[in-house]
Protein backbone atom coordinates (compact mmCIF):
# COMPACT_ATOMS: atom_id res chain seq x y z
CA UNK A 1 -65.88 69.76 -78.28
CA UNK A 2 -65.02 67.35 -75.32
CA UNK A 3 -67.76 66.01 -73.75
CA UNK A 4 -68.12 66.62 -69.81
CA UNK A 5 -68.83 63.54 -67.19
CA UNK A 6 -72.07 63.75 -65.45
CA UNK A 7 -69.84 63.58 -61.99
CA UNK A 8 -67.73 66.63 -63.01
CA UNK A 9 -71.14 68.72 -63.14
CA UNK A 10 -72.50 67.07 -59.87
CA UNK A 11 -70.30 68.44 -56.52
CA UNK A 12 -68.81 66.03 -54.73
CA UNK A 13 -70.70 65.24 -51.48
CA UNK A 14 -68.95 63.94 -48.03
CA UNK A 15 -70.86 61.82 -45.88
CA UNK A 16 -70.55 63.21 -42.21
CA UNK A 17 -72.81 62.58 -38.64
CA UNK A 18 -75.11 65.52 -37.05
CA UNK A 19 -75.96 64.46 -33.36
CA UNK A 20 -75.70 61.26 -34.41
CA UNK A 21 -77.72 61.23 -37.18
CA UNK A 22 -75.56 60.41 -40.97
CA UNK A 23 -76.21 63.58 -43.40
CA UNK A 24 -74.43 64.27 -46.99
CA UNK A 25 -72.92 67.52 -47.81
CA UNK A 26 -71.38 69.04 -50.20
CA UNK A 27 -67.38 69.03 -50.14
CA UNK A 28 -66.22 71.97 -48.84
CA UNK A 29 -68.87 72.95 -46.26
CA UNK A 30 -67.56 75.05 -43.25
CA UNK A 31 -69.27 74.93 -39.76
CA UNK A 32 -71.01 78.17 -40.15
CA UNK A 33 -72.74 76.52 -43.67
CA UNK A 34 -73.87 73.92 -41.86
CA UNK A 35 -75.61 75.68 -39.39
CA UNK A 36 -77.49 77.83 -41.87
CA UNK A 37 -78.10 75.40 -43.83
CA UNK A 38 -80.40 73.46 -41.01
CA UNK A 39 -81.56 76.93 -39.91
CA UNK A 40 -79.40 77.39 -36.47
CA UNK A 41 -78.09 80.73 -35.46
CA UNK A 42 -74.75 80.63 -34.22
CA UNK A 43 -75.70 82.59 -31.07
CA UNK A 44 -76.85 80.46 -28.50
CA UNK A 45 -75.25 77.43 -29.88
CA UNK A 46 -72.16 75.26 -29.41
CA UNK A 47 -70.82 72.82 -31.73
CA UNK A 48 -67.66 70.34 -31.18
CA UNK A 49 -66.37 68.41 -34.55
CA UNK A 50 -64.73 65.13 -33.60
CA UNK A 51 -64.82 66.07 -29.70
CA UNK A 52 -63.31 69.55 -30.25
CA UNK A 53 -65.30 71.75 -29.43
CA UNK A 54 -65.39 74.59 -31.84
CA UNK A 55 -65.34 78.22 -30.97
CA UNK A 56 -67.67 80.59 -31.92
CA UNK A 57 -65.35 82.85 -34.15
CA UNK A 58 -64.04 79.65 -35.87
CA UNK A 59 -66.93 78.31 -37.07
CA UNK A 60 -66.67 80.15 -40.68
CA UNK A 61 -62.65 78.62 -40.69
CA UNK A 62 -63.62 75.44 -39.96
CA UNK A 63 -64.02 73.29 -43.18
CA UNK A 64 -65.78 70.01 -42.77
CA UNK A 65 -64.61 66.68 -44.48
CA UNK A 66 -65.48 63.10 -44.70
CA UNK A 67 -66.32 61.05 -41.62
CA UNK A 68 -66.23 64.18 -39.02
CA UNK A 69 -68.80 63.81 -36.16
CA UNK A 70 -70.52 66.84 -35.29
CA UNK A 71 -72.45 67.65 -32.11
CA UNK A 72 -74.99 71.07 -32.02
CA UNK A 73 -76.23 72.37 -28.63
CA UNK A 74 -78.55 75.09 -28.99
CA UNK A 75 -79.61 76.95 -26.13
CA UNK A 76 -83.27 78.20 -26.21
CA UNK A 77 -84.17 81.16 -23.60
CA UNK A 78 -87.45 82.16 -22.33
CA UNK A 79 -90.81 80.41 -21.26
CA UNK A 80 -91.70 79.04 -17.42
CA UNK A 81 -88.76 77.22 -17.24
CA UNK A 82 -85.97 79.90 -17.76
CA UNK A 83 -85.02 78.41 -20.99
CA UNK A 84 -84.06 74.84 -21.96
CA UNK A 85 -81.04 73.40 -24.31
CA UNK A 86 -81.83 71.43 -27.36
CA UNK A 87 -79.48 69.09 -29.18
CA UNK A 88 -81.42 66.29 -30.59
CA UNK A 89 -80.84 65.34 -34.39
CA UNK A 90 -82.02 67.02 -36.95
């Protein structure tokens, strides 16, 4: 029986920047992933991938890879204000 590499059990991971801020995921991560992943609904929120920005219905087509820059805007309703928009990193 052939023995398996340790890296072939391990998925590979890309290295990619949230708001700034550098994050590893795995390879293969869409948009929509990412989002859950850090626990941001897709309503409310706008995200751009190397300055693109990204619509809404294309965030579960778009596929992340190695080096991308991604910005997230989410917009938070209610309170005194009227609502406020977040975006710092995460």
């Amino acid at each position: 029986m052939k023995k398996q590499r340790a890296s072939d059990e391990i998925s590979r991971m890309i290295r990619v920047k949230v708001n700034g801020g550098e994050r590893n995921l795995r390879e293969g991560i869409r948009l929509s992933d990412l989002l859950a992943d850090i626990g941001i609904p897709a309503e409310g929120t706008a995200a751009a991938v190397n300055h693109a920005v990204i619509p809404k219905q294309e965030y579960d087509r778009t596929n992340l890879a190695e080096g991308d820059e991604i910005e997230i805007i989410h917009a938070v309703g209610g309170g005194a204000d009227g609502g406020r928009i977040t975006g710092g990193r995460r």
